[in-house]
Protein backbone atom coordinates (compact mmCIF):
# COMPACT_ATOMS: atom_id res chain seq x y z
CA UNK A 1 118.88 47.33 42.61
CA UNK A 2 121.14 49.79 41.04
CA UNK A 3 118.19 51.58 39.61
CA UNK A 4 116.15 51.62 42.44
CA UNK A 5 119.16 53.48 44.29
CA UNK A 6 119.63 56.08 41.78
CA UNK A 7 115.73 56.99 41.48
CA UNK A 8 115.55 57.33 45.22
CA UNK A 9 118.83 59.74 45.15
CA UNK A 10 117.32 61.33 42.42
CA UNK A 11 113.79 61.79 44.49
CA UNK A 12 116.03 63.47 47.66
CA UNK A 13 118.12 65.49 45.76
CA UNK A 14 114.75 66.94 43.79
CA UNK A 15 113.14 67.12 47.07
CA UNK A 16 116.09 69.30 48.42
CA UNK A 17 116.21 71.43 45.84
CA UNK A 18 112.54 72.07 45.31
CA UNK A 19 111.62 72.97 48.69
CA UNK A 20 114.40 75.16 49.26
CA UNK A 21 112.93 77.13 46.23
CA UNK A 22 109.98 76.97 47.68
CA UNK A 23 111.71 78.82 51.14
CA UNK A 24 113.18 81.46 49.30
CA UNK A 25 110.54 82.25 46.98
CA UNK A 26 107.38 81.98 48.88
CA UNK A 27 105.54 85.50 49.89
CA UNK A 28 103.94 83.35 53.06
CA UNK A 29 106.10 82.74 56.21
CA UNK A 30 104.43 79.91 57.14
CA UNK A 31 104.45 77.94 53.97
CA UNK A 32 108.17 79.00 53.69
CA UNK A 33 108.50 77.07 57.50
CA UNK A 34 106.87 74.16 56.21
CA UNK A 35 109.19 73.90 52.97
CA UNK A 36 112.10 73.83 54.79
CA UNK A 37 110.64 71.11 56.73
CA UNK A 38 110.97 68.73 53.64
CA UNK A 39 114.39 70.35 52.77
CA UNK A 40 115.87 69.16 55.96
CA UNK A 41 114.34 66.03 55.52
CA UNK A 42 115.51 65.92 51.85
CA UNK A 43 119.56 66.28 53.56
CA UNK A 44 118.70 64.01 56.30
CA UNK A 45 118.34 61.44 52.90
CA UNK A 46 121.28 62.33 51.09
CA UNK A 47 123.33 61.72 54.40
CA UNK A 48 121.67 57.97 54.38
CA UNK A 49 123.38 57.68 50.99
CA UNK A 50 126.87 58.81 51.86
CA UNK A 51 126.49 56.26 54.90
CA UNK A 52 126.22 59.22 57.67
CA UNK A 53 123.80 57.89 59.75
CA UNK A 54 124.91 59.84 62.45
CA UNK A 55 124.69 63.03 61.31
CA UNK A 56 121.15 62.20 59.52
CA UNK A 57 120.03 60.99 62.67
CA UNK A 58 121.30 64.72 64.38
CA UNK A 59 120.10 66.53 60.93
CA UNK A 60 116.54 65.40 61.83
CA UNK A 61 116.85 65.61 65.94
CA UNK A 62 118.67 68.99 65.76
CA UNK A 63 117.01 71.09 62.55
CA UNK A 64 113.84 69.30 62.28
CA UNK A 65 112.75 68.92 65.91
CA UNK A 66 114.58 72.02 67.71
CA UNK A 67 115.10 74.34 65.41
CA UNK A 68 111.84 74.35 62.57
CA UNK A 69 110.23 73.74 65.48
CA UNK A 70 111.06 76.81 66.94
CA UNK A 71 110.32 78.79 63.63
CA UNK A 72 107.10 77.59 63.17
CA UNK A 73 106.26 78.46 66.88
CA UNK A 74 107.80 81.91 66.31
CA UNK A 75 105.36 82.16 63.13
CA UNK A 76 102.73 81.03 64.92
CA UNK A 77 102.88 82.95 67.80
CA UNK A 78 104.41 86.49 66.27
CA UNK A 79 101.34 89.05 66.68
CA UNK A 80 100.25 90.75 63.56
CA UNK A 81 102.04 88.46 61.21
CA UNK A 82 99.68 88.41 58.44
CA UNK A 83 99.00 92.50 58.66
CA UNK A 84 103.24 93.10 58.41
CA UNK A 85 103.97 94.58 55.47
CA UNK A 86 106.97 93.50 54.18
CA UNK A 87 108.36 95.80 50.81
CA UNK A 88 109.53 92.85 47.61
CA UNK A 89 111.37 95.33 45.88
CA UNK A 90 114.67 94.43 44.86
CA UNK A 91 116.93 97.05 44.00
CA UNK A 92 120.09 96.63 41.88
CA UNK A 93 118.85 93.16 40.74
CA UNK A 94 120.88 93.35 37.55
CA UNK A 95 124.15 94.83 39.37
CA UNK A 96 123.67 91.53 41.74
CA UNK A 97 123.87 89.36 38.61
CA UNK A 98 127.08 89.79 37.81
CA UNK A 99 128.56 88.01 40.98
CA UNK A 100 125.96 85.26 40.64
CA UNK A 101 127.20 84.42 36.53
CA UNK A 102 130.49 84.60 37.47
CA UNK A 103 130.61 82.56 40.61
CA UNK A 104 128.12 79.84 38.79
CA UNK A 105 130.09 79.38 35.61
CA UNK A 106 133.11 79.09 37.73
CA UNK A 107 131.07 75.91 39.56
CA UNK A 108 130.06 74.50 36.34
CA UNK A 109 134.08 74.93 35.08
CA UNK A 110 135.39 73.05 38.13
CA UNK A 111 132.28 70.40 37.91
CA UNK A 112 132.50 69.84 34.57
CA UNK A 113 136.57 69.58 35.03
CA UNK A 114 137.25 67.66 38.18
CA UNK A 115 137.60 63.57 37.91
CA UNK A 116 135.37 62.20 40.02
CA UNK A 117 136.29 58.99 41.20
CA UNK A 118 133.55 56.55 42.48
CA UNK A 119 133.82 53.80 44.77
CA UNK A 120 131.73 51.28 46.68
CA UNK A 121 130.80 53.59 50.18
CA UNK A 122 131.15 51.14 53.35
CA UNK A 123 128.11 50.69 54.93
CA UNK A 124 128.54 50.55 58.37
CA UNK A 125 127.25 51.97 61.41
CA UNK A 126 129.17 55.69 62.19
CA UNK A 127 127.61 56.16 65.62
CA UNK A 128 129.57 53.58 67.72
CA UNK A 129 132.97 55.27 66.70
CA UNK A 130 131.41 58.80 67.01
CA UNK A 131 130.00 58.11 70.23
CA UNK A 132 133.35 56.28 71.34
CA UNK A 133 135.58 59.30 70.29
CA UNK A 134 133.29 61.83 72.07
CA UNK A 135 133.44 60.13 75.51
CA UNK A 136 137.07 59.11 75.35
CA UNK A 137 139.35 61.22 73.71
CA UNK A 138 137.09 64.36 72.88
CA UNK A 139 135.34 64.44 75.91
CA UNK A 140 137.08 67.96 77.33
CA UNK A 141 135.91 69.95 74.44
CA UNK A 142 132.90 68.54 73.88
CA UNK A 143 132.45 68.92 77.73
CA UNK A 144 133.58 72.81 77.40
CA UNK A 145 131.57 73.14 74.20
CA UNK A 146 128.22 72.06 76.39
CA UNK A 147 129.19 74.97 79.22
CA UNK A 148 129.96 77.39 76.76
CA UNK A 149 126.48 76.76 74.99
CA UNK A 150 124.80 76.51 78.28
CA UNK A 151 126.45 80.07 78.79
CA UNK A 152 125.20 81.33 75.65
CA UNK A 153 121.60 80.20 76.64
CA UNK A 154 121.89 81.61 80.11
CA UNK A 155 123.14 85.23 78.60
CA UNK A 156 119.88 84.98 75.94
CA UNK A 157 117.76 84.37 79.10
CA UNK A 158 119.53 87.36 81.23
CA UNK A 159 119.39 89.62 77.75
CA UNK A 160 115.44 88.83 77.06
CA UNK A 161 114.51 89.43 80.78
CA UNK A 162 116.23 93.14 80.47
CA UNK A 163 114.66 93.96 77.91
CA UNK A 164 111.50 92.97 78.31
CA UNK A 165 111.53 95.18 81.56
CA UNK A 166 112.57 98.05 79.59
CA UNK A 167 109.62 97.87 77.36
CA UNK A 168 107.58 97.60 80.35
């Protein structure tokens, strides 16, 4: 049973990992979209293992059915996509580097360093408690966090709207 759990961690974290390659380093937009479609469901399986159901369960509600949703339907939908011409030249590659060796060989020092202590993870149901602690005694921020957001989305609206007039 042991086994079984480490090949499947194994299969989400290479999932993860893989597609998000395949997002960065894709020339097409679309198939970009669609790779980050499996990346998100790749963390959506890693939070199953560290017994997060509840943010798994928002990971695939909030990324994979609001927000890749609304990529691909910008793709999609975004005239003269496939005629844009988009430059791939990098310049100072070697200059950039520099930052990336030192900042990876200082993960690998404090990876290779740090005692990591294992223990059995509880597996119980996170949602109940979340949900208990949001309507009890979080519910005034989470309450001003929804009107603030809802203020943000009104302001987008208002913004789009004047400047879609001014192109007119």
């Amino acid at each position: 049973m042991e086994l079984l759990r480490h090949i499947i961690f194994w299969l989400f974290a290479v999932l993860t990992v893989g597609s998000a390659v395949v997002v960065v380093f894709h020339p097409r937009v679309i198939y970009s979209a669609f790779a980050l479609l499996f990346t998100f469901f790749g963390v959506a399986g890693l939070y199953v293992f560290l017994s997060a159901d509840f943010l798994a369960a928002a990971q695939i509600l909030i990324y994979v059915g609001g927000i890749l949703t609304l990529i691909i339907f910008g793709v999609f939908l975004t005239a003269k996509i496939t005629t844009l011409d988009i430059p791939h030249q990098t310049h100072q590659r070697y200059v950039a580097l520099v930052p990336i060796v030192m900042i990876a060989a200082g993960l690998f020092t404090v990876v290779k360093n740090t005692v990591w202590p294992t223990a059995p993870l509880p597996h119980h149901p996170t949602t109940q408690v979340i949900g208990e602690l949001l309507l009890t005694k979080y519910l005034v921020p989470f309450e001003l966090a929804s009107i603030l957001l809802l203020a943000a989305l009104i302001g987008a609206m208002r913004l789009a709207r004047y400047y879609r007039k001014r192109e007119d």
